[in-house]
C-alpha atoms as a PDB file:
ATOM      1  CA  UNK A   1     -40.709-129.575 186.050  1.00  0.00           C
ATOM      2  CA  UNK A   2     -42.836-129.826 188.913  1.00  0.00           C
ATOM      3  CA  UNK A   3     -46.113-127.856 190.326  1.00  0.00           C
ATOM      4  CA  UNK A   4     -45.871-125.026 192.903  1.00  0.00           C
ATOM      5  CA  UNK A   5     -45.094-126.627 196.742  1.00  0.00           C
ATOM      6  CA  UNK A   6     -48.233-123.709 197.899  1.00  0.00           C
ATOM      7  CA  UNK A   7     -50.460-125.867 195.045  1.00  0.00           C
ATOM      8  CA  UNK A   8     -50.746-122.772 192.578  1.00  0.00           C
ATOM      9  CA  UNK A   9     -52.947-123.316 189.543  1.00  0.00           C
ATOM     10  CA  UNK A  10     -53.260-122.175 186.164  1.00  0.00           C
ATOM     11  CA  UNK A  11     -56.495-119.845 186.073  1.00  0.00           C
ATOM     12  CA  UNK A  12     -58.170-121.523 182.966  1.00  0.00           C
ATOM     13  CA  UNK A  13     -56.002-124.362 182.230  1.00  0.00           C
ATOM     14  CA  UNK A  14     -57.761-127.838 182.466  1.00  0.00           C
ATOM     15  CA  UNK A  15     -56.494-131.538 182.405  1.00  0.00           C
ATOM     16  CA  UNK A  16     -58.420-133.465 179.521  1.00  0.00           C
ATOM     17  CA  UNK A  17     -60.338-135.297 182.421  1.00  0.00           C
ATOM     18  CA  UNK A  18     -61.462-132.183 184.129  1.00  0.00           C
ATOM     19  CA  UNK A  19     -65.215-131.745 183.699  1.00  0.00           C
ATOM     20  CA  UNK A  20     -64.055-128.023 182.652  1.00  0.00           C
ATOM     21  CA  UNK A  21     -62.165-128.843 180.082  1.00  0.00           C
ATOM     22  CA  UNK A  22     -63.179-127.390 176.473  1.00  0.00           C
ATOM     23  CA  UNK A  23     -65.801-125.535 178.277  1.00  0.00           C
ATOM     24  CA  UNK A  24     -68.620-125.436 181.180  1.00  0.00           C
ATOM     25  CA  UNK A  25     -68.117-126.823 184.721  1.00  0.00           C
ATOM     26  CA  UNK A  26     -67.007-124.699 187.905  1.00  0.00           C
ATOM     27  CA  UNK A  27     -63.249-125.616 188.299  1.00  0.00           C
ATOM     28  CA  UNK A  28     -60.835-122.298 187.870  1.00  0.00           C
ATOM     29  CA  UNK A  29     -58.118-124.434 186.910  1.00  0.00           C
ATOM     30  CA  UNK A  30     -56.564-127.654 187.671  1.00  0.00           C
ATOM     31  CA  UNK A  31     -53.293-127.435 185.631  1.00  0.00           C
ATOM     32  CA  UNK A  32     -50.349-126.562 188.247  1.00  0.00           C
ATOM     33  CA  UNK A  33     -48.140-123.735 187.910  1.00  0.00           C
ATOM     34  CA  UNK A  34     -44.624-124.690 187.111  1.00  0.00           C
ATOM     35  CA  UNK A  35     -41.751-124.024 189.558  1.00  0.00           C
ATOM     36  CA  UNK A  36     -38.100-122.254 188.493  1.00  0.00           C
ATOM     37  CA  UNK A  37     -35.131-124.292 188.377  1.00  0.00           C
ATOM     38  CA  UNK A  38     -34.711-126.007 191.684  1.00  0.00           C
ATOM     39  CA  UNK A  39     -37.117-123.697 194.012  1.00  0.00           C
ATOM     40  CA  UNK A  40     -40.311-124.978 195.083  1.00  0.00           C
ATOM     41  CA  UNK A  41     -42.660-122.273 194.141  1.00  0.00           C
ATOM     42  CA  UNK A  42     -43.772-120.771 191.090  1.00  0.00           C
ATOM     43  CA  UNK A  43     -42.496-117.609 189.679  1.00  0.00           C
ATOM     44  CA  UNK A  44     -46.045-115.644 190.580  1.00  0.00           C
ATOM     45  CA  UNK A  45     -45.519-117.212 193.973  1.00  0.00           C
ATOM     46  CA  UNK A  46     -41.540-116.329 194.702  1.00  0.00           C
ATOM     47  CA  UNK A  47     -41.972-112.857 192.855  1.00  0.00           C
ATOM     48  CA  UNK A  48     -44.791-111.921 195.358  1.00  0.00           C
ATOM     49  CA  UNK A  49     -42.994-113.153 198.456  1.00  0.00           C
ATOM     50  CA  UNK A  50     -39.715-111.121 197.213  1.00  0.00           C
ATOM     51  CA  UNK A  51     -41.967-108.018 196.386  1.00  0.00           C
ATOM     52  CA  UNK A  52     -43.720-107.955 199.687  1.00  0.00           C
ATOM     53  CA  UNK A  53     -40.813-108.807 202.042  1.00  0.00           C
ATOM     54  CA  UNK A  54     -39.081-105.388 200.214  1.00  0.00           C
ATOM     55  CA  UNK A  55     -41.880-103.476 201.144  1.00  0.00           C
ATOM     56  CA  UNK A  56     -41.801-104.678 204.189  1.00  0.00           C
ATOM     57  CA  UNK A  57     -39.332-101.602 206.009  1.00  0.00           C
ATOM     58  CA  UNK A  58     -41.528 -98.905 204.751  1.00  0.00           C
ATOM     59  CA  UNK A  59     -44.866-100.574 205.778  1.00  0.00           C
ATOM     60  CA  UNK A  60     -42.939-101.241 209.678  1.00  0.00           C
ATOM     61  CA  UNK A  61     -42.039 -97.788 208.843  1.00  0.00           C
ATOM     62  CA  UNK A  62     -45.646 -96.223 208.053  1.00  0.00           C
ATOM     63  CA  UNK A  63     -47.191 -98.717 211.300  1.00  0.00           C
ATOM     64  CA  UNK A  64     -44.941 -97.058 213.970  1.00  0.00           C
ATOM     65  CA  UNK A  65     -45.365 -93.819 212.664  1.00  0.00           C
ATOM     66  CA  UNK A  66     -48.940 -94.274 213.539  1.00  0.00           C
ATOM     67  CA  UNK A  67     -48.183 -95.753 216.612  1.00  0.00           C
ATOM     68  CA  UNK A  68     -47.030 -92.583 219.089  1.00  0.00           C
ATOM     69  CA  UNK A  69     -45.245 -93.802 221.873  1.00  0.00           C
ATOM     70  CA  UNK A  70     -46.121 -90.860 224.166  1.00  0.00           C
ATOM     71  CA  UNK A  71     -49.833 -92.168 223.516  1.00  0.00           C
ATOM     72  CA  UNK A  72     -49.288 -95.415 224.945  1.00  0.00           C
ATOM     73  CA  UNK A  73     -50.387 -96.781 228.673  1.00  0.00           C
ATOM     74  CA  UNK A  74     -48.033 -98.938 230.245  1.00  0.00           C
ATOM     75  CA  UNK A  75     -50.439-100.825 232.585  1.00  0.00           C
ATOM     76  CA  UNK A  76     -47.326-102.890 234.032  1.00  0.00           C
ATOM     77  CA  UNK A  77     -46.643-100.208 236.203  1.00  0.00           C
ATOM     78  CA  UNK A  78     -48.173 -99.504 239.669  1.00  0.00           C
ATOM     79  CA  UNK A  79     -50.739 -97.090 239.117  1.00  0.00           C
ATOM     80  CA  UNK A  80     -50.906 -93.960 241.329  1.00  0.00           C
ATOM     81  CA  UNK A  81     -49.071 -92.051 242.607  1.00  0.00           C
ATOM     82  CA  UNK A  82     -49.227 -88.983 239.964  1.00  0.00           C
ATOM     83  CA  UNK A  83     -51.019 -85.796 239.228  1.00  0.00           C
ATOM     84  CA  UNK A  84     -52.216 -86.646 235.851  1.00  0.00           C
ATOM     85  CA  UNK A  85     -56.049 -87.332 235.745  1.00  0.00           C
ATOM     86  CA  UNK A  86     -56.743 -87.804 231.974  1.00  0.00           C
ATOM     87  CA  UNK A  87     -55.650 -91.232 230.459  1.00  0.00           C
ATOM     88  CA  UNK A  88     -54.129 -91.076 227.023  1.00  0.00           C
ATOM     89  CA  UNK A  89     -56.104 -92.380 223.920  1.00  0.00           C
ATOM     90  CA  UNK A  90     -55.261 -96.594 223.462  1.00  0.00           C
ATOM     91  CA  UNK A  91     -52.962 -97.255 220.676  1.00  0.00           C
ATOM     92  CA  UNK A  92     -55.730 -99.477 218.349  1.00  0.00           C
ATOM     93  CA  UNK A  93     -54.418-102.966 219.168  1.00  0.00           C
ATOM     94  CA  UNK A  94     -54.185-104.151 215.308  1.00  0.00           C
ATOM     95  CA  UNK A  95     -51.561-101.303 214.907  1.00  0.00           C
ATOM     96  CA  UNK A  96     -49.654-103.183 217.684  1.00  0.00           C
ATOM     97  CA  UNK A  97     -50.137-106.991 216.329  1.00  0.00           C
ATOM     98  CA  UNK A  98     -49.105-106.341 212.830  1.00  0.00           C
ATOM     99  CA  UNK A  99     -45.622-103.875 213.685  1.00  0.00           C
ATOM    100  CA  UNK A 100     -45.203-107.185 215.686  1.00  0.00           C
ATOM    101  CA  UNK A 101     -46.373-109.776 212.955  1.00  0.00           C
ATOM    102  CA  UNK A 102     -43.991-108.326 210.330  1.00  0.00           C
ATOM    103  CA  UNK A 103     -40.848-107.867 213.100  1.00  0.00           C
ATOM    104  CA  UNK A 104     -41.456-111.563 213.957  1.00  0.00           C
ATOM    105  CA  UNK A 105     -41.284-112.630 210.117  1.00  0.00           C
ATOM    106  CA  UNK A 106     -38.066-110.964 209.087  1.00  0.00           C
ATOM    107  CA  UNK A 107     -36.498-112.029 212.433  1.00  0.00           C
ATOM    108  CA  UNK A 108     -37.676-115.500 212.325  1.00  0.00           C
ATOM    109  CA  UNK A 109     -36.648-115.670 208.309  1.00  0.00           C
ATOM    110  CA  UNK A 110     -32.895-114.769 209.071  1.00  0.00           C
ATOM    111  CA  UNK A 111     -33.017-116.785 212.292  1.00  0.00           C
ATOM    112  CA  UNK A 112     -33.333-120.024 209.244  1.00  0.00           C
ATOM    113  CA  UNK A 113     -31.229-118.701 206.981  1.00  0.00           C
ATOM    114  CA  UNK A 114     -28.252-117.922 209.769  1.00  0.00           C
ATOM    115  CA  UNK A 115     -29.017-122.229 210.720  1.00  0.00           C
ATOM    116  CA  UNK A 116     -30.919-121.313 213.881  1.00  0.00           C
ATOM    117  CA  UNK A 117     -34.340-121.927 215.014  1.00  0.00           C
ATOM    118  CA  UNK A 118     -36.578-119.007 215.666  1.00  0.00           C
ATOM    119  CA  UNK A 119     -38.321-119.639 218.795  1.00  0.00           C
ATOM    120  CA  UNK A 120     -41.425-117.477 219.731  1.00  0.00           C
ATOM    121  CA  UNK A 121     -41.995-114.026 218.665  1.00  0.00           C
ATOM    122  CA  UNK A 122     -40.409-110.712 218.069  1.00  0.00           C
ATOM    123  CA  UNK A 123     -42.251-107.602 219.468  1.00  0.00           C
ATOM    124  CA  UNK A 124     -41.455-103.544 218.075  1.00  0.00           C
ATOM    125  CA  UNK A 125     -39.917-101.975 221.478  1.00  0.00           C
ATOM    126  CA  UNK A 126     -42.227 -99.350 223.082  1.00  0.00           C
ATOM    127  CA  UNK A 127     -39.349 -96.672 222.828  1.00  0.00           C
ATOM    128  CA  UNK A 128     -37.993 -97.845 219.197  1.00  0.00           C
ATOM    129  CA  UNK A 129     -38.868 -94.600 217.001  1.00  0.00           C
ATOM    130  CA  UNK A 130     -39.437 -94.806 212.434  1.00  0.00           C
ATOM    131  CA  UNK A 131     -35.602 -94.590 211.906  1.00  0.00           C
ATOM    132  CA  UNK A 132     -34.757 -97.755 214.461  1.00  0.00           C
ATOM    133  CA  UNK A 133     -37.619-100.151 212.946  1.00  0.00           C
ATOM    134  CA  UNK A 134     -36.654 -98.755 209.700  1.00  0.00           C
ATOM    135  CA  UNK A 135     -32.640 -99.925 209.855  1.00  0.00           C
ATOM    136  CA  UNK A 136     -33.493-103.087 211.652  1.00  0.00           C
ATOM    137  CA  UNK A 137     -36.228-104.253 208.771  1.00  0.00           C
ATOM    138  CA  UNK A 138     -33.863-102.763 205.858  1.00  0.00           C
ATOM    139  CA  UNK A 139     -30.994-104.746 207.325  1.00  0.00           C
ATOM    140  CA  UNK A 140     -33.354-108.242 207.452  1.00  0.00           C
ATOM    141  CA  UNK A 141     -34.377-108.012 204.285  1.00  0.00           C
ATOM    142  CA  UNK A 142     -31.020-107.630 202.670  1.00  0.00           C
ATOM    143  CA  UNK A 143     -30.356-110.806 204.153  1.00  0.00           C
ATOM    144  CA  UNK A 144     -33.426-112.361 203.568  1.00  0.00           C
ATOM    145  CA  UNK A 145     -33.677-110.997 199.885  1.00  0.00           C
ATOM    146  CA  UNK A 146     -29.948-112.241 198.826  1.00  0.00           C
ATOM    147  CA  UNK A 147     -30.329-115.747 200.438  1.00  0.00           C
ATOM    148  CA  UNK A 148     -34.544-115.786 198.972  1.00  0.00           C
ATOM    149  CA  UNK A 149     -33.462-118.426 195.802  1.00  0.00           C
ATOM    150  CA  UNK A 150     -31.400-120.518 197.899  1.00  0.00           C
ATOM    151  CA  UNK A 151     -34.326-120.397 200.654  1.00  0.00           C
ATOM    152  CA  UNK A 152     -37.332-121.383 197.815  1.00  0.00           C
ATOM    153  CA  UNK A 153     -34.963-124.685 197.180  1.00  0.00           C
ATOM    154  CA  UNK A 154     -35.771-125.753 201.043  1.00  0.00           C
ATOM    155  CA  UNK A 155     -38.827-126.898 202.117  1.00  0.00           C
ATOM    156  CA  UNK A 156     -38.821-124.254 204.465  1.00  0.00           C
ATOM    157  CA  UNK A 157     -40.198-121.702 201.939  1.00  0.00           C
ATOM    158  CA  UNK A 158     -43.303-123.391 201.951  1.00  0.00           C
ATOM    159  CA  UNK A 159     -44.583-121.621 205.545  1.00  0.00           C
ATOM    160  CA  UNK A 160     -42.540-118.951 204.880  1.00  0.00           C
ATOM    161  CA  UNK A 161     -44.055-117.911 201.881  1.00  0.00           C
ATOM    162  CA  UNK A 162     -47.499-118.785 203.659  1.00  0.00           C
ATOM    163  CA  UNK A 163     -46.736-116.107 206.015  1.00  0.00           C
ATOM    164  CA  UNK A 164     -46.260-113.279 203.307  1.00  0.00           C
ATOM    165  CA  UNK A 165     -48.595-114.156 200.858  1.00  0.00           C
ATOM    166  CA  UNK A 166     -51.194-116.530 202.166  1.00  0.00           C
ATOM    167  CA  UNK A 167     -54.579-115.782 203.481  1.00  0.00           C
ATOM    168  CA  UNK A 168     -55.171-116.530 207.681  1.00  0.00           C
ATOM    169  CA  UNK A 169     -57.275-119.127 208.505  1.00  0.00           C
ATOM    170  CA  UNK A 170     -58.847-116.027 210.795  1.00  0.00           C
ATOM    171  CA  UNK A 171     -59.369-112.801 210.729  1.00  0.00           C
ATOM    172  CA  UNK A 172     -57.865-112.322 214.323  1.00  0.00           C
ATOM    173  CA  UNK A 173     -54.306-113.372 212.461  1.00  0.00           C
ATOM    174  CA  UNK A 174     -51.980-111.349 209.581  1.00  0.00           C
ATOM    175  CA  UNK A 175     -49.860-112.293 206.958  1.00  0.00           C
ATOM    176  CA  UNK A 176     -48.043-109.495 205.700  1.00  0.00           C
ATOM    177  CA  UNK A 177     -50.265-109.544 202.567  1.00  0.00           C
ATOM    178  CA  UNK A 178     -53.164-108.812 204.791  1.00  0.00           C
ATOM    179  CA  UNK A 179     -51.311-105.966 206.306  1.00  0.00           C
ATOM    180  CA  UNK A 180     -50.645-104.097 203.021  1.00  0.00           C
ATOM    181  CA  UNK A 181     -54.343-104.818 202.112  1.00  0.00           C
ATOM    182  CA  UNK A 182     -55.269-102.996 205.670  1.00  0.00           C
ATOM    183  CA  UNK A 183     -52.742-100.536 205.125  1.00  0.00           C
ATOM    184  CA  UNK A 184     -52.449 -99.515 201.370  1.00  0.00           C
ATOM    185  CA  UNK A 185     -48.992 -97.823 200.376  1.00  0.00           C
ATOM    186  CA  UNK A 186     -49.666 -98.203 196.280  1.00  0.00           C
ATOM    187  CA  UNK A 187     -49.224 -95.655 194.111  1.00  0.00           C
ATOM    188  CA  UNK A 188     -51.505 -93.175 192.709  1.00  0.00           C
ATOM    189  CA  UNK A 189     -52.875 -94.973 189.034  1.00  0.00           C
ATOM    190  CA  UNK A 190     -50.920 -92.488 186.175  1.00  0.00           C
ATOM    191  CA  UNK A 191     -51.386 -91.876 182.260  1.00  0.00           C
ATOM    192  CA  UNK A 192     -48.309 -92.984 180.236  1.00  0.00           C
ATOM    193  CA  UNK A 193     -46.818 -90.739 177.571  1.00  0.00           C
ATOM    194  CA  UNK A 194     -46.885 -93.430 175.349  1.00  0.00           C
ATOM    195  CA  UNK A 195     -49.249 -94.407 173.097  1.00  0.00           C
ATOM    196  CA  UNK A 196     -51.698 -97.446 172.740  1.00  0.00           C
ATOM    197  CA  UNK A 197     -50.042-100.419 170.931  1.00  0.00           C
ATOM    198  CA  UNK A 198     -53.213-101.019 169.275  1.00  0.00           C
ATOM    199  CA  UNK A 199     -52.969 -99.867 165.568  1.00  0.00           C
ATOM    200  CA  UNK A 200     -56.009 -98.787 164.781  1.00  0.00           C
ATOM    201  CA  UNK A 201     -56.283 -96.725 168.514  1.00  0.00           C
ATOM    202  CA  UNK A 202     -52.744 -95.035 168.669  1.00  0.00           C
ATOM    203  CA  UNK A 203     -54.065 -92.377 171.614  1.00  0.00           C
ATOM    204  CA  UNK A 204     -52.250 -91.755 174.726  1.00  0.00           C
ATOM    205  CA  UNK A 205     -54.743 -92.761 176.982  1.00  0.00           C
ATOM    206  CA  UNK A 206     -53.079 -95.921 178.712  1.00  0.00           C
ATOM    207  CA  UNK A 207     -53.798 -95.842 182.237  1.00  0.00           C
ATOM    208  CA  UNK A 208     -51.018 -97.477 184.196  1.00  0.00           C
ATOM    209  CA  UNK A 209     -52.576 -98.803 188.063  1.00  0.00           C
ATOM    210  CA  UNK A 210     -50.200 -99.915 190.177  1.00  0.00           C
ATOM    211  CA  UNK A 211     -50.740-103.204 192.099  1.00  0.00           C
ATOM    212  CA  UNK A 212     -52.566-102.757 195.886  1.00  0.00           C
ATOM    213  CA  UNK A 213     -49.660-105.692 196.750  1.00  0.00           C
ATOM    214  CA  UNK A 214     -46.445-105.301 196.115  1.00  0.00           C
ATOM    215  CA  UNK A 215     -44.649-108.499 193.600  1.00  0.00           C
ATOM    216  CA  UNK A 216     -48.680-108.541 192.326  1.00  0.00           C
ATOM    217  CA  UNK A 217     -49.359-107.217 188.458  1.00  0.00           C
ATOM    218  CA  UNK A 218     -49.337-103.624 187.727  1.00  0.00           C
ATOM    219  CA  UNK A 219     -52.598-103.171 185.270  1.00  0.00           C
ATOM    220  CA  UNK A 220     -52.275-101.321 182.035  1.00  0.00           C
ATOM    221  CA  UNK A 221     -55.487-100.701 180.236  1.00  0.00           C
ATOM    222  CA  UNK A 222     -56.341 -97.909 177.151  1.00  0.00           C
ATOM    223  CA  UNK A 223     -59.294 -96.052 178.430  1.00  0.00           C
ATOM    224  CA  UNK A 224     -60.561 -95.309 174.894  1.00  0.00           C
ATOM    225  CA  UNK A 225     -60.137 -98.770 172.927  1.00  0.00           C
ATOM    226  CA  UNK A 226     -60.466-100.845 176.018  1.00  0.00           C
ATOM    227  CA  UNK A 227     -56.920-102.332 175.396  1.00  0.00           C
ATOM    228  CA  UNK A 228     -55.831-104.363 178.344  1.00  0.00           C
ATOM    229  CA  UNK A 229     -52.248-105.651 178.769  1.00  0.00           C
ATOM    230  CA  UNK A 230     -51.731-109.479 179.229  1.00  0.00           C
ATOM    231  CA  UNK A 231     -49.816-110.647 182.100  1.00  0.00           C
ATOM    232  CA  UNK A 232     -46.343-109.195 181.649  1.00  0.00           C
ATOM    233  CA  UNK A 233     -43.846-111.564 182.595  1.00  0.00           C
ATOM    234  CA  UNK A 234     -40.749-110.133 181.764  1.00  0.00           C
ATOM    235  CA  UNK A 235     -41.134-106.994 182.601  1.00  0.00           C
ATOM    236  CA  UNK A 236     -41.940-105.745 178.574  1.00  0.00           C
ATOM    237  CA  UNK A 237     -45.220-103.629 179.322  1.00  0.00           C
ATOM    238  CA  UNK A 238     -43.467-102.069 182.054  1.00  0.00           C
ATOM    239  CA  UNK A 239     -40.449-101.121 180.049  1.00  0.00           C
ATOM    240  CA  UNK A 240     -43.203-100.086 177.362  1.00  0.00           C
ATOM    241  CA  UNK A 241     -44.972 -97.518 179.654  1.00  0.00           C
ATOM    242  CA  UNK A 242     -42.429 -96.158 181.867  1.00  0.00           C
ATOM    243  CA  UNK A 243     -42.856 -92.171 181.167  1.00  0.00           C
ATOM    244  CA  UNK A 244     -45.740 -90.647 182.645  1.00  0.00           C
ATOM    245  CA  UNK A 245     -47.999 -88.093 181.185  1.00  0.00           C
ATOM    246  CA  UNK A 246     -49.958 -86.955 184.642  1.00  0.00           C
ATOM    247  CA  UNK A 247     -51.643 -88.345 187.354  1.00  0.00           C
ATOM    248  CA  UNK A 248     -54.915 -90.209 187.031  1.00  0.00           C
ATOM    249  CA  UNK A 249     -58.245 -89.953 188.587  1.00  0.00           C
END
C-alpha cells in the first residue's frame, strides 16, 4: 500500500529512526497514512472531501440566503439619473467570494470529470435566488459524488481535494473547509438514550457532538466516567448511539 498523495500522517506513529520514537522528541508522526485500493488518498482524507462536497448545496444555500439581492449596488451602471438618495447597505464582500469559491469548485470538478478543462472561475448570478443555487450545487455534486472513487485514482484529486479540505496559504483565499469553519451549519451536541459501554459506569450520560466539518469525527464522550470513544471507523459508535435522549448544553 502506499502513503496518502496530500502526505497524511499517523498522529503518534513513529519510524524506528525517528528521534520520537518510544518516547520524547517534537515530531506528531512520521508514519504515512495508508491509501484505499487504487485512490491516492487516505480514507480520513477521501471521507472528508466526500463529506464536505455534500454539504456543499446547503452551505451555497445558507450564503445566498444571506446575500439579498435587492441589497446589492450595481456600480456598472451609469449613476444618476434617479430619485433615490439613500444607498443600500454593501453586501460584506467575503459573503460574495466564498458563494463564488464553492460555485467555482463544483463547476470546475465536473468540468474534469465530463474530460474538459475548467478554465477561470464560476461566479453566483446577482438575480439567482436559494432554490436556483440550491438545484445547480445538488445536481454537481451528484455527479461529482458518484464519479469521487474513480476521481481519487487520478492525480487530479490531489488539488482537488486541496481545495475542500486544505488550509490557504492566505487568509484572503477559501477552501470550502474554511467556509464551513466561517459559517458553522453543525448540529446542536445531544445526550444519547443509550448507556455508557463502560461496565462499571452504565449511566446515560454520553454526550454525542457533532463534527464543526462535515466527513470530520463526530465526538462521543460520558460526562460522568470521562469515557471517550476512539476513532470510529466503521461507523460502530455511531450505530451505538443513534437515539437521542434531549438536547445538550
Amino acid at each position: 500500500m502506499q502513503g496518502c498523495a496530500r502526505g497524511c500522517r499517523r498522529r503518534g506513529e513513529h519510524f524506528a529512526a525517528c528521534p520520537s520514537y518510544g518516547g520524547g522528541g517534537d515530531c506528531r508522526g512520521c508514519v504515512p497514512r495508508e491509501t484505499v485500493g487504487d485512490s491516492l488518498l487516505c480514507g480520513r482524507c477521501f471521507g472528508r472531501v466526500r463529506g464536505l462536497i455534500a454539504g456543499a448545496p446547503d452551505m451555497l444555500a445558507h450564503l445566498r440566503a444571506m446575500i439579498d439581492p435587492l441589497k446589492g449596488t450595481d456600480y456598472s451602471r451609469e449613476q444618476g439619473g434617479g430619485s433615490r438618495t439613500d444607498a443600500p447597505p454593501p453586501v460584506p464582500v467575503e459573503l460574495l467570494d466564498a458563494a463564488d469559491y464553492i460555485t467555482t469548485v463544483l463547476w470546475s470538478a465536473v468540468e474534469v470529470i465530463e474530460g474538459r478543462m475548467p478554465v477561470g472561475r464560476m461566479q453566483v448570478p446577482v438575480a439567482a435566488g436559494v432554490v436556483v443555487v440550491h438545484d445547480f450545487a445538488e445536481h454537481a455534486v451528484q455527479v461529482i459524488l458518484e464519479a469521487l472513487p474513480r476521481l481519487s485514482e487520478r492525480d487530479e484529486i490531489v488539488p482537488f481535494a486541496d481545495a475542500v479540505i486544505g488550509r490557504p496559504a492566505s487568509r484572503d483565499e477559501w477552501t470550502l473547509r474554511t467556509i464551513f469553519e466561517r459559517w458553522s451549519l453543525r448540529d446542536e451536541p445531544w445526550w444519547a438514550a443509550q448507556p455508557c459501554p463502560v461496565p462499571s459506569c452504565g449511566l446515560r450520560a454520553v454526550k454525542v457532538t457533532p463534527p464543526e466539518i462535515p466527513g470530520d469525527e463526530t465526538r462521543y464522550e460520558c460526562a460522568k466516567c470521562g469515557w471517550v470513544a476512539p476513532e470510529d471507523t466503521d461507523g460502530f459508535w455511531a450505530d451505538a448511539f443513534s437515539r437521542r435522549e434531549g438536547r445538550a448544553a
